[in-house]
N, C-alpha and C. Protein backbone atom coordinates (compact mmCIF):
# COMPACT_ATOMS: atom_id res chain seq x y z
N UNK A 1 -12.36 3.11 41.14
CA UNK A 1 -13.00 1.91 40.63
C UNK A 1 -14.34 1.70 41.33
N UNK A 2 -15.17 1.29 40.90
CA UNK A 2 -16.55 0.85 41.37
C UNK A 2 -16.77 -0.01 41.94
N UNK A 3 -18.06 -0.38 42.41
CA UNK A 3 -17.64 -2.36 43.47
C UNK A 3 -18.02 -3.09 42.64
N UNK A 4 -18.35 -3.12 41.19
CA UNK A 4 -18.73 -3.88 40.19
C UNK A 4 -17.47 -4.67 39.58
N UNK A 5 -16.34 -3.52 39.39
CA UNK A 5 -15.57 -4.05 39.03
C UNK A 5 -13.95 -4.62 40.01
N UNK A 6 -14.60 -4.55 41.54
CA UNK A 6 -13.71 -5.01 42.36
C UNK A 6 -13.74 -7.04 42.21
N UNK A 7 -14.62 -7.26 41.84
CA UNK A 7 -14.04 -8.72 41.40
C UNK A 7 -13.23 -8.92 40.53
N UNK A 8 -13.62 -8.15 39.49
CA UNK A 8 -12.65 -8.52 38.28
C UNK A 8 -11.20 -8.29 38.16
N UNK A 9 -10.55 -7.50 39.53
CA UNK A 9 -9.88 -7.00 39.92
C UNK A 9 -8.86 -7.59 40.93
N UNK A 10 -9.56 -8.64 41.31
CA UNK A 10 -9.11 -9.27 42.40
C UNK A 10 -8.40 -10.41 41.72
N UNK A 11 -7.11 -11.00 42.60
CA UNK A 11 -5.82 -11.55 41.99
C UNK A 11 -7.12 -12.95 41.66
N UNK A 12 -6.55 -14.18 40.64
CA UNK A 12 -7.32 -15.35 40.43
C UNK A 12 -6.41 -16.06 40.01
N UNK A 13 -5.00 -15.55 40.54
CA UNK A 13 -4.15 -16.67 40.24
C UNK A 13 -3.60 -17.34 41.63
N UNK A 14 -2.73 -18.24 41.07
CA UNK A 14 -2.83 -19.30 42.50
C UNK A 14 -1.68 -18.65 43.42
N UNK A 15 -2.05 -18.27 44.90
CA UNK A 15 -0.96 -17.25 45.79
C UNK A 15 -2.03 -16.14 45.59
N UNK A 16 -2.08 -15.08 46.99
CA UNK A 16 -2.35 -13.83 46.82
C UNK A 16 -2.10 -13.09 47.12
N UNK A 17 -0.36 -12.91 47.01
CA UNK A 17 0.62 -12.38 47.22
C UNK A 17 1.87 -11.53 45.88
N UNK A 18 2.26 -10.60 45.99
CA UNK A 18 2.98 -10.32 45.15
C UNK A 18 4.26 -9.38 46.21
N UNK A 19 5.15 -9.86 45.42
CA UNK A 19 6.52 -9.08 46.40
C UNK A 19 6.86 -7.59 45.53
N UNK A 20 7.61 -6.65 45.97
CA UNK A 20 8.35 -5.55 45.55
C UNK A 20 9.28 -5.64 45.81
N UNK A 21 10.46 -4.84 45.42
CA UNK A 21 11.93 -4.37 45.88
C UNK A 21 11.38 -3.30 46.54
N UNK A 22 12.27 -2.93 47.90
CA UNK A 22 12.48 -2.07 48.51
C UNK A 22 12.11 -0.50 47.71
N UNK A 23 13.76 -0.39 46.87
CA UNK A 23 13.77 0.37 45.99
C UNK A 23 12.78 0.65 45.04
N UNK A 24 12.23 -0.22 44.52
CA UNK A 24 10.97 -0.22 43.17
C UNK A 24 9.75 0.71 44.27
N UNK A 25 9.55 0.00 44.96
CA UNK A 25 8.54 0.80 46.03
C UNK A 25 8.64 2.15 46.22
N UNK A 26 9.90 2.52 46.53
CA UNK A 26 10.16 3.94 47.13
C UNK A 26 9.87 4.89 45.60
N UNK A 27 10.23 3.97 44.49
CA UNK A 27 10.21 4.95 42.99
C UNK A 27 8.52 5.26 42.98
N UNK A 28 7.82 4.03 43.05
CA UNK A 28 6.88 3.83 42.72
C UNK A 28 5.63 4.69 43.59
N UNK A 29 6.18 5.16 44.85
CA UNK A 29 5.82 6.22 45.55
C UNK A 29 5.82 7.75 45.01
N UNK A 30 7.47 7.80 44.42
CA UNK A 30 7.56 9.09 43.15
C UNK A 30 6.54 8.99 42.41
N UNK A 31 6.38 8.03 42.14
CA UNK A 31 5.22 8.20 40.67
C UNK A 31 3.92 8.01 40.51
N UNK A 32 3.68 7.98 41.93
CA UNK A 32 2.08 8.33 42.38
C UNK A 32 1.98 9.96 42.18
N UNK A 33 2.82 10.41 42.68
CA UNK A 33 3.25 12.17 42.85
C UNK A 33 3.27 12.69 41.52
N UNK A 34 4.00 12.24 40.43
CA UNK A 34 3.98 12.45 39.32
C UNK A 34 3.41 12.37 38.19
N UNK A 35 3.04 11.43 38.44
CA UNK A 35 1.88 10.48 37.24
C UNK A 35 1.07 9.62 37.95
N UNK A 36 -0.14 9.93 38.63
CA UNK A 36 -1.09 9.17 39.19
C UNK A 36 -1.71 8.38 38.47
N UNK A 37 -2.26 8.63 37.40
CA UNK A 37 -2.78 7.55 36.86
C UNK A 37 -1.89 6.33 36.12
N UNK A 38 -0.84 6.65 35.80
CA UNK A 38 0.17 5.29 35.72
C UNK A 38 0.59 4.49 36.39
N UNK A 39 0.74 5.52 37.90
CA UNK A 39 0.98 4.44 39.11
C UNK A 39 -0.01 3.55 39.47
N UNK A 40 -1.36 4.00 39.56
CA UNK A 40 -2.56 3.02 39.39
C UNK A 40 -2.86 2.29 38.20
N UNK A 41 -2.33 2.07 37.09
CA UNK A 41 -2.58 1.31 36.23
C UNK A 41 -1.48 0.05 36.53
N UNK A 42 -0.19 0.35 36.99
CA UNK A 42 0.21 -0.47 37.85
C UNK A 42 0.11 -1.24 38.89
N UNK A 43 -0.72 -0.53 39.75
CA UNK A 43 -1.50 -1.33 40.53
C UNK A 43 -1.86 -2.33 40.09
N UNK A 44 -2.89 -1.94 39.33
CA UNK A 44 -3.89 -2.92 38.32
C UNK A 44 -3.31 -4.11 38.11
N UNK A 45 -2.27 -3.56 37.10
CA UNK A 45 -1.55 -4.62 36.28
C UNK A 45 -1.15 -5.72 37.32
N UNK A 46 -0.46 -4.88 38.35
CA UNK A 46 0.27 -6.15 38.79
C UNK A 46 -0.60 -6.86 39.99
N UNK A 47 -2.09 -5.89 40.27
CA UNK A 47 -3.19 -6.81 40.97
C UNK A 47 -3.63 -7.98 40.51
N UNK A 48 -3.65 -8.20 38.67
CA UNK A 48 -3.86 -8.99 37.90
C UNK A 48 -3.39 -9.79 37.02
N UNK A 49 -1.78 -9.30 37.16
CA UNK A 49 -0.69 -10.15 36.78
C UNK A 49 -1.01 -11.55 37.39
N UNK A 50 -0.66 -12.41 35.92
CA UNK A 50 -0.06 -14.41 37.08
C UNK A 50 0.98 -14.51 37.28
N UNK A 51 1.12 -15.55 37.71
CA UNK A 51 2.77 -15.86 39.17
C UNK A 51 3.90 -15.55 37.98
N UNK A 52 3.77 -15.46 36.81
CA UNK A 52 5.05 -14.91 35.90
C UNK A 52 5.39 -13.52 35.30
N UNK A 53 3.78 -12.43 36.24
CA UNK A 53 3.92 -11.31 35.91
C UNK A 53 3.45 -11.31 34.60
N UNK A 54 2.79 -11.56 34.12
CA UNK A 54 1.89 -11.22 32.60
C UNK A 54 0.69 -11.00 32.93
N UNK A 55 0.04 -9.88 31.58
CA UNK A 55 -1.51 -10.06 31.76
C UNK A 55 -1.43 -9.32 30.74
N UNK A 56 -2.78 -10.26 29.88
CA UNK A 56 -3.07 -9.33 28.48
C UNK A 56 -4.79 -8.89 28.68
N UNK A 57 -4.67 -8.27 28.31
CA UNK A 57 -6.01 -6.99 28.28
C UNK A 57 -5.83 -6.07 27.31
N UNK A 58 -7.02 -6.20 26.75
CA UNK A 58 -7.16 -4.48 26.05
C UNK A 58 -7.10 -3.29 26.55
N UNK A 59 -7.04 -1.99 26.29
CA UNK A 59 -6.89 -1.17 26.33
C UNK A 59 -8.53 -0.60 26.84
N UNK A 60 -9.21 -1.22 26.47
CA UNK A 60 -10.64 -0.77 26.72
C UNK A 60 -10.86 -1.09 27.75
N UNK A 61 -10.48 -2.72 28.07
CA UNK A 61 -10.89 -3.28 29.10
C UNK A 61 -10.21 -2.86 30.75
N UNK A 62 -8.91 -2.51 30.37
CA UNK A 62 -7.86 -1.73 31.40
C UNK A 62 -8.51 -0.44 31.44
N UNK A 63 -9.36 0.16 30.68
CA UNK A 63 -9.89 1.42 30.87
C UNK A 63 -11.20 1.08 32.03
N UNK A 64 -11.63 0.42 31.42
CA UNK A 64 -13.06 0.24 32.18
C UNK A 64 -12.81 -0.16 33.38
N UNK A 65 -11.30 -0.96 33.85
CA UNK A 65 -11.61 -1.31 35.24
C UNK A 65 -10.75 -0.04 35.88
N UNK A 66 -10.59 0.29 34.87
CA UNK A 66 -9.66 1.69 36.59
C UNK A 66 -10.66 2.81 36.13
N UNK A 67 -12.10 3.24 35.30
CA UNK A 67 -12.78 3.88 35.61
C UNK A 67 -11.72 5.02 34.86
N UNK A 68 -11.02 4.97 34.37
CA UNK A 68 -10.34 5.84 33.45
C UNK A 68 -10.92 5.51 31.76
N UNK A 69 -10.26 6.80 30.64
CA UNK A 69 -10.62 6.88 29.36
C UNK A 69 -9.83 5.54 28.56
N UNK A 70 -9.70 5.34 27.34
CA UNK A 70 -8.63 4.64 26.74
C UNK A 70 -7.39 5.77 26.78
N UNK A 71 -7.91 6.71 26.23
CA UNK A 71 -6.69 7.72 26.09
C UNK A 71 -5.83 8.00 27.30
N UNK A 72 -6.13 7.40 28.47
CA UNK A 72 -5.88 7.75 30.27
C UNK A 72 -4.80 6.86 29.84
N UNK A 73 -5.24 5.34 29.45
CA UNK A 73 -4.80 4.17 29.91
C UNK A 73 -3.56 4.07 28.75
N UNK A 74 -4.07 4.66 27.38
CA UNK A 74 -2.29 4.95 26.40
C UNK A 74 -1.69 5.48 27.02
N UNK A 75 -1.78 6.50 27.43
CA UNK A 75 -0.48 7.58 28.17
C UNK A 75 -0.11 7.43 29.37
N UNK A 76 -0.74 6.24 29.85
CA UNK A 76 -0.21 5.96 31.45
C UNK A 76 0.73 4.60 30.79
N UNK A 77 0.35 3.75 29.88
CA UNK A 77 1.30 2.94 29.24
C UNK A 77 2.50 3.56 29.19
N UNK A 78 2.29 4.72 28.00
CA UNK A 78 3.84 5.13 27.51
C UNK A 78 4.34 5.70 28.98
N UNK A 79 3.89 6.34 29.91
CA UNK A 79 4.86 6.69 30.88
C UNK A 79 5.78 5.13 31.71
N UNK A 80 4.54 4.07 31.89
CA UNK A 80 5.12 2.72 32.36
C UNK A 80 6.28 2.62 31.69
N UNK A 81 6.29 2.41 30.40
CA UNK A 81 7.26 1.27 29.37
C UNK A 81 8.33 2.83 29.52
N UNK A 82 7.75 4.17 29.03
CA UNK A 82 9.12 5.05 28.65
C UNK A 82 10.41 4.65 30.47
N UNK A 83 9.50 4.82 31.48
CA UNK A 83 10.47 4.47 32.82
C UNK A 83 10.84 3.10 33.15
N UNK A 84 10.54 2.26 32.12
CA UNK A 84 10.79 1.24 32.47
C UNK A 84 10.17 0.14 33.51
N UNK A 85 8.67 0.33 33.54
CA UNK A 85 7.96 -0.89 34.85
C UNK A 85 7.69 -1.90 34.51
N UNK A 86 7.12 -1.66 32.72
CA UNK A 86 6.64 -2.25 31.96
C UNK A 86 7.12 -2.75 30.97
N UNK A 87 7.13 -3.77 30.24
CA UNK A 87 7.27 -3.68 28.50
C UNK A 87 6.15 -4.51 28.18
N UNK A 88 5.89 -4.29 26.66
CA UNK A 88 4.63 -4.65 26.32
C UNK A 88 4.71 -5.78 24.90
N UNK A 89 4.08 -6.63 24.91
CA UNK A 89 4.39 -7.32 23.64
C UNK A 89 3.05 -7.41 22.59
N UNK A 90 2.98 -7.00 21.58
CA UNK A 90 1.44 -7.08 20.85
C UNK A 90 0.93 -8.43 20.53
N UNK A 91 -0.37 -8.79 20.90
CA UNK A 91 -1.08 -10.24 20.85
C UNK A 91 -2.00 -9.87 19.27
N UNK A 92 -1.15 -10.26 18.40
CA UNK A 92 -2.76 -10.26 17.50
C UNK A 92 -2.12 -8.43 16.46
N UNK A 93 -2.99 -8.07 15.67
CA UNK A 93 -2.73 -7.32 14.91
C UNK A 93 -2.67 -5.78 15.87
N UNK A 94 -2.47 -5.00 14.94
CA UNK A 94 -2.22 -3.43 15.91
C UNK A 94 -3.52 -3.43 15.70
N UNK A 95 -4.43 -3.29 14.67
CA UNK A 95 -6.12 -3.17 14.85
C UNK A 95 -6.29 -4.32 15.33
N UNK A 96 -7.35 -4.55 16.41
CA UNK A 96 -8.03 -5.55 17.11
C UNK A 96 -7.39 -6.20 17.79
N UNK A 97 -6.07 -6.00 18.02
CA UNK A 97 -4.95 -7.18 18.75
C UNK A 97 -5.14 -6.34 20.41
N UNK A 98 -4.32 -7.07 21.24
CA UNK A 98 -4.79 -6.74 22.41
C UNK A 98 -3.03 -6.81 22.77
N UNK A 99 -2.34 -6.21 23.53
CA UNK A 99 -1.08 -6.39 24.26
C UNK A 99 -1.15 -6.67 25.65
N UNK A 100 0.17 -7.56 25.69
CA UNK A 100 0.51 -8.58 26.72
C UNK A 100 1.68 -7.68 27.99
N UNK A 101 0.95 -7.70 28.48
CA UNK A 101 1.11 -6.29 29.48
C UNK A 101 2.85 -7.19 30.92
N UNK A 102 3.84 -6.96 30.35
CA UNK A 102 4.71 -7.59 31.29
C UNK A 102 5.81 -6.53 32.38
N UNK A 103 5.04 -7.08 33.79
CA UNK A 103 5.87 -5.93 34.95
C UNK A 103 7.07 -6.27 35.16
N UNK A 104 8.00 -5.45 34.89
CA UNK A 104 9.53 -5.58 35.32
C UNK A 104 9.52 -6.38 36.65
N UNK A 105 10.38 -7.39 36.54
CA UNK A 105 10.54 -8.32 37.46
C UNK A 105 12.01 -7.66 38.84
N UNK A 106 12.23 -6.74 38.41
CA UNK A 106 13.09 -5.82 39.46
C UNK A 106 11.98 -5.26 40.44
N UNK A 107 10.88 -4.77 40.06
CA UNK A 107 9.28 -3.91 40.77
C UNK A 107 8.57 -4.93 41.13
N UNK A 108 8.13 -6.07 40.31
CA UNK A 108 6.77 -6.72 41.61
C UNK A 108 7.30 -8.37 40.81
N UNK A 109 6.70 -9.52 41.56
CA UNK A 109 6.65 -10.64 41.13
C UNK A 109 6.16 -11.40 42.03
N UNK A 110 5.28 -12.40 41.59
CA UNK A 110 4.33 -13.23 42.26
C UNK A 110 5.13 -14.73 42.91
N UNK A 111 6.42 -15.13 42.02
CA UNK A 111 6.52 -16.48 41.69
C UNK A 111 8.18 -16.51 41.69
N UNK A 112 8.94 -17.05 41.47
CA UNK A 112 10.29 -17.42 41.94
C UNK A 112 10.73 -16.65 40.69
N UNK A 113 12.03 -15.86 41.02
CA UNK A 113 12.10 -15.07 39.91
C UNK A 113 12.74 -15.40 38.96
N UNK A 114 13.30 -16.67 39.09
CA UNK A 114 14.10 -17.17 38.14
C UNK A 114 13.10 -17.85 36.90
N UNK A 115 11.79 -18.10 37.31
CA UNK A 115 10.51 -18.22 36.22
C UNK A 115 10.44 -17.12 35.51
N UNK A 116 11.32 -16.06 35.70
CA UNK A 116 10.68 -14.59 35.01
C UNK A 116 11.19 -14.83 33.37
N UNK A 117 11.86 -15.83 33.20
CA UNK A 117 12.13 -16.07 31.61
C UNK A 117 11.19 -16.59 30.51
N UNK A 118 10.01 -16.89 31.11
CA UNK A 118 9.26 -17.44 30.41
C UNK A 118 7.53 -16.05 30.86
N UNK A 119 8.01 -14.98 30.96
CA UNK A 119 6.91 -14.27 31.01
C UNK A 119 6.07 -14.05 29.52
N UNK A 120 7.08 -14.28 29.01
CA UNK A 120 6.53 -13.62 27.40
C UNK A 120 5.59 -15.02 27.13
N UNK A 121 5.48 -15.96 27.66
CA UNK A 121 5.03 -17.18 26.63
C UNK A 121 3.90 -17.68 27.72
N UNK A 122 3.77 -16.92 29.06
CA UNK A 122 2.91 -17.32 30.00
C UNK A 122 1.73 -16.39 30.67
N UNK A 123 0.32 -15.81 29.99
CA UNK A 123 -0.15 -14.62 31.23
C UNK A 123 -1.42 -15.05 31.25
N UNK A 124 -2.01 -13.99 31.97
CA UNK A 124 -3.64 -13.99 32.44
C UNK A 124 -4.29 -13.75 31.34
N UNK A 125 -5.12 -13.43 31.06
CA UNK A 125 -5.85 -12.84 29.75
C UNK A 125 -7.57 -12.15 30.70
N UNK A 126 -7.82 -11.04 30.53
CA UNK A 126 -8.55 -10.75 30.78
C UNK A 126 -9.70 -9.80 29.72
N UNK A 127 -10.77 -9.91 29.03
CA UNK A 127 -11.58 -9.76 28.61
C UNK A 127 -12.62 -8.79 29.01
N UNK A 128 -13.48 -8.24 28.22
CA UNK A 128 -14.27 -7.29 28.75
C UNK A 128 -16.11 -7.24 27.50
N UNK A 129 -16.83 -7.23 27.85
CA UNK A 129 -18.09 -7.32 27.52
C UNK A 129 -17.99 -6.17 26.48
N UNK A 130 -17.39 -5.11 26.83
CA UNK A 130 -17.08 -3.69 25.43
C UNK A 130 -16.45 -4.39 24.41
N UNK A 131 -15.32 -5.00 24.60
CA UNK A 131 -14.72 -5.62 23.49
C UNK A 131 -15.31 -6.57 22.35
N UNK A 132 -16.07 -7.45 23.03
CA UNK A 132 -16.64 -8.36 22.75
C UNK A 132 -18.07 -8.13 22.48
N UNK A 133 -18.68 -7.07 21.41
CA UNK A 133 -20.09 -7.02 21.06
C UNK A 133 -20.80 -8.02 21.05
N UNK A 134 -20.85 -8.87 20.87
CA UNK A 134 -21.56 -10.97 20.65
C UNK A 134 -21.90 -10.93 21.79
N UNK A 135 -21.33 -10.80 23.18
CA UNK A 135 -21.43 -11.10 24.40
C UNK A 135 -20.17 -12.04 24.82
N UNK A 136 -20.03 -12.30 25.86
CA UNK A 136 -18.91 -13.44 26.16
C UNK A 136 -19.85 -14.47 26.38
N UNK A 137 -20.85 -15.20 26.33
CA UNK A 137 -21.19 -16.25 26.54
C UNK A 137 -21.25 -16.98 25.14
N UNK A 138 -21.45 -16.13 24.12
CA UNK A 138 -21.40 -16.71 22.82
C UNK A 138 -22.84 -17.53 22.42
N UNK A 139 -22.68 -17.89 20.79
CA UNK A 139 -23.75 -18.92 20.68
C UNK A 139 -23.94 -20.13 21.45
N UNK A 140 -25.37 -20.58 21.37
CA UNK A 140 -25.62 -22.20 21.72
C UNK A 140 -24.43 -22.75 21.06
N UNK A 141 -23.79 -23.90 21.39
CA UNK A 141 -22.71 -24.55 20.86
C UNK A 141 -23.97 -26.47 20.84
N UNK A 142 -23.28 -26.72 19.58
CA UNK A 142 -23.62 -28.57 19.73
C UNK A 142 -23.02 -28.94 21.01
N UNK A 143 -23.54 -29.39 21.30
CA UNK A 143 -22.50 -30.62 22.73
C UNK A 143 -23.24 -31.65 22.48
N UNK A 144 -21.88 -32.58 22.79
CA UNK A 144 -21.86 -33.98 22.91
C UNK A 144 -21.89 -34.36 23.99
N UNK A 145 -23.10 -35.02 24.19
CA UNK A 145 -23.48 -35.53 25.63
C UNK A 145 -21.92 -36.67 25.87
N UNK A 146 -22.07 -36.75 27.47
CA UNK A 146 -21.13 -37.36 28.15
C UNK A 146 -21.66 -38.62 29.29
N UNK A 147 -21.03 -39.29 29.31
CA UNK A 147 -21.76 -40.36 30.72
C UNK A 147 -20.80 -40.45 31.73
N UNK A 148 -21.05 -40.38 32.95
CA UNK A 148 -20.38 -40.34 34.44
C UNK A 148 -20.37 -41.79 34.47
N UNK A 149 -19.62 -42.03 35.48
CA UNK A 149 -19.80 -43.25 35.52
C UNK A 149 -20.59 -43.89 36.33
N UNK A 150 -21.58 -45.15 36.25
CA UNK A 150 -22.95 -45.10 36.39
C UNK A 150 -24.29 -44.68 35.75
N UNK A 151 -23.95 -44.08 35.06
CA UNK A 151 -24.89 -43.33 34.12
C UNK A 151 -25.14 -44.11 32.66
N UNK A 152 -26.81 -43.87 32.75
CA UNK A 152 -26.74 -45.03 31.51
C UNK A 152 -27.70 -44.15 30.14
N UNK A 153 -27.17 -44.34 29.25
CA UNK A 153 -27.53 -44.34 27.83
C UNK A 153 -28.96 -44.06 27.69
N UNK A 154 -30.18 -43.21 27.52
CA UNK A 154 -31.30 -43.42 27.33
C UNK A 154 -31.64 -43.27 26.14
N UNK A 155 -31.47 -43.58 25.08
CA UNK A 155 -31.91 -43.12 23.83
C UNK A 155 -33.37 -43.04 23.60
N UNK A 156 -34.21 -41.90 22.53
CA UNK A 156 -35.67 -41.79 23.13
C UNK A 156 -35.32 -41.14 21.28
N UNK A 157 -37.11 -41.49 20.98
CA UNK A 157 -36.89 -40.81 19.63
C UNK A 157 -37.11 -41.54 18.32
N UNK A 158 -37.31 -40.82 17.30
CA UNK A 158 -37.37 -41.67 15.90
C UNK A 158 -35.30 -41.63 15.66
N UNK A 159 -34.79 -40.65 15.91
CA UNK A 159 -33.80 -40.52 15.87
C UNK A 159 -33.54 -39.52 14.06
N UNK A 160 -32.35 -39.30 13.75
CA UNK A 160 -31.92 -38.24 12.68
C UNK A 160 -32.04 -38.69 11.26
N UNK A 161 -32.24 -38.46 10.43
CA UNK A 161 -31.83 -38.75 8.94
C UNK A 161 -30.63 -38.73 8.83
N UNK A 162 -30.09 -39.75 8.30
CA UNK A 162 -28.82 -40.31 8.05
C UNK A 162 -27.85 -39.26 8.96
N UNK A 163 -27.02 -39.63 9.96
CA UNK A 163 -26.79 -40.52 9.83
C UNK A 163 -27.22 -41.85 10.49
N UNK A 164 -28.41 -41.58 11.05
CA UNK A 164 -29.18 -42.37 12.06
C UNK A 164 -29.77 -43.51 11.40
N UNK A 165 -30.01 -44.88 11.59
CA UNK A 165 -30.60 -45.72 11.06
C UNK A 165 -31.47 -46.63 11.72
N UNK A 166 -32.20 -47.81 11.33
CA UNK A 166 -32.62 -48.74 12.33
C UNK A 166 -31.81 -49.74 12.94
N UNK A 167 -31.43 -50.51 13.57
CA UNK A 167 -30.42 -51.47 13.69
C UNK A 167 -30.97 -52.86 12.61
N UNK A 168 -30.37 -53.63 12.18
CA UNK A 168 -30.29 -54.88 11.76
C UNK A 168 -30.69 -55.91 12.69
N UNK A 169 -31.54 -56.68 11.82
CA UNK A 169 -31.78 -57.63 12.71
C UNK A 169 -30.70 -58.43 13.18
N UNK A 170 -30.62 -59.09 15.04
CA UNK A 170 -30.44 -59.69 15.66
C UNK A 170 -28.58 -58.73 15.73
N UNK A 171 -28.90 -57.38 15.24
CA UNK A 171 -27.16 -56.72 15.41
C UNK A 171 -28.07 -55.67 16.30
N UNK A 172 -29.25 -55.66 17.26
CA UNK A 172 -29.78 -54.26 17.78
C UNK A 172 -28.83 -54.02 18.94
N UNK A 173 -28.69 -53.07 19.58
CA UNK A 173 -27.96 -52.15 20.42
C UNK A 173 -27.98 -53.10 21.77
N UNK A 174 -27.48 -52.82 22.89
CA UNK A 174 -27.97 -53.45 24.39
C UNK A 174 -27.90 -52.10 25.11
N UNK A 175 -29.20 -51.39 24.54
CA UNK A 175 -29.20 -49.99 25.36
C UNK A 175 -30.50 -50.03 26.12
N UNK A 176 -30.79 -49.84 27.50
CA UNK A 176 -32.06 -49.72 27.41
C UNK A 176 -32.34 -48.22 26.54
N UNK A 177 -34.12 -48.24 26.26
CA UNK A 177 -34.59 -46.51 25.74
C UNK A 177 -35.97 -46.44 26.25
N UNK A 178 -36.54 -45.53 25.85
CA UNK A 178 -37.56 -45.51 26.41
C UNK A 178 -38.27 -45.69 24.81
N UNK A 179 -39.59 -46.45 25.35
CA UNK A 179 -40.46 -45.98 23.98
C UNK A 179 -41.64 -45.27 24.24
N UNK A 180 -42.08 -44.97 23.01
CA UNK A 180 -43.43 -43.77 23.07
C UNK A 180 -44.33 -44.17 23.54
């Protein structure tokens, strides 16, 4: 992995801690030996799993942060789910959908394990700039201004065509504004 993508990498859920079984560990040592790049996609996963062990990501985006292909990151899947570390649930269609990446709660868990029943309905979601051609910041959006408290009203302006109007006499506003 690169140092670009060591933030994105880094846990952002609350605790920054995750436990193992004894046993899960010692397997999970086998399968560095065997299948290296699955054992590090595990890593991953469960670097970026939340306290219920979920995390959905694309396939692109799991590629790009372990610096592996997509095709790396399918076949390190099917070795996860065929041994059992993993199971996977699909978010969204097989084209464009993204899967919800869930670590066997016997191998790692962040959070009391008796929460592990609600993994399917609870994860991280992580995103990637490849996926997302538009950009992730997206268009200008309208916003509706807000007031803090203390903060006062300045209205300035001829103001909009309908639905904007003048006020009525002796019904005008108690705003201060500024005028031109």
């Amino acid at each position: 992995m690169n140092d670009t993508n060591t933030q994105l990498t880094s846990p952002q859920v609350k605790g920054s801690w995750v436990q193992t079984e004894r046993k899960a560990h010692e397997k999970w040592a086998a399968l560095i030996y065997r299948k290296p790049s699955a054992a590090a996609l595990l890593h991953l996963l469960i670097a970026n799993m939340n306290n219920r062990g979920a995390l959905v990501a694309s396939q692109t985006t799991l590629a790009e942060l372990s610096g592996t292909s997509v095709s790396t990151v399918k076949r390190s899947v099917k070795v996860l789910m065929d041994e059992q570390w993993i199971q996977t649930v699909r978010v969204g269609s097989e084209r464009g959908g993204a899967l919800a990446y869930v670590v066997n709660r016997r191998v790692a868990w962040a959070d009391k394990r008796k929460n592990g029943q609600y993994a399917l309905f609870d994860a991280r979601v992580l995103v990637s700039e490849k996926d997302n051609p538009q950009g992730l910041e997206g268009p200008d959006l309208n916003r509706i201004p807000s007031l803090s408290s203390g903060d006062q009203q300045l209205p300035s302006g001829d103001g909009e065509e309908p639905p904007s109007q003048p006020s009525f006499d002796g019904l005008e506003p108690d705003l201060p504004h500024l005028s031109d």
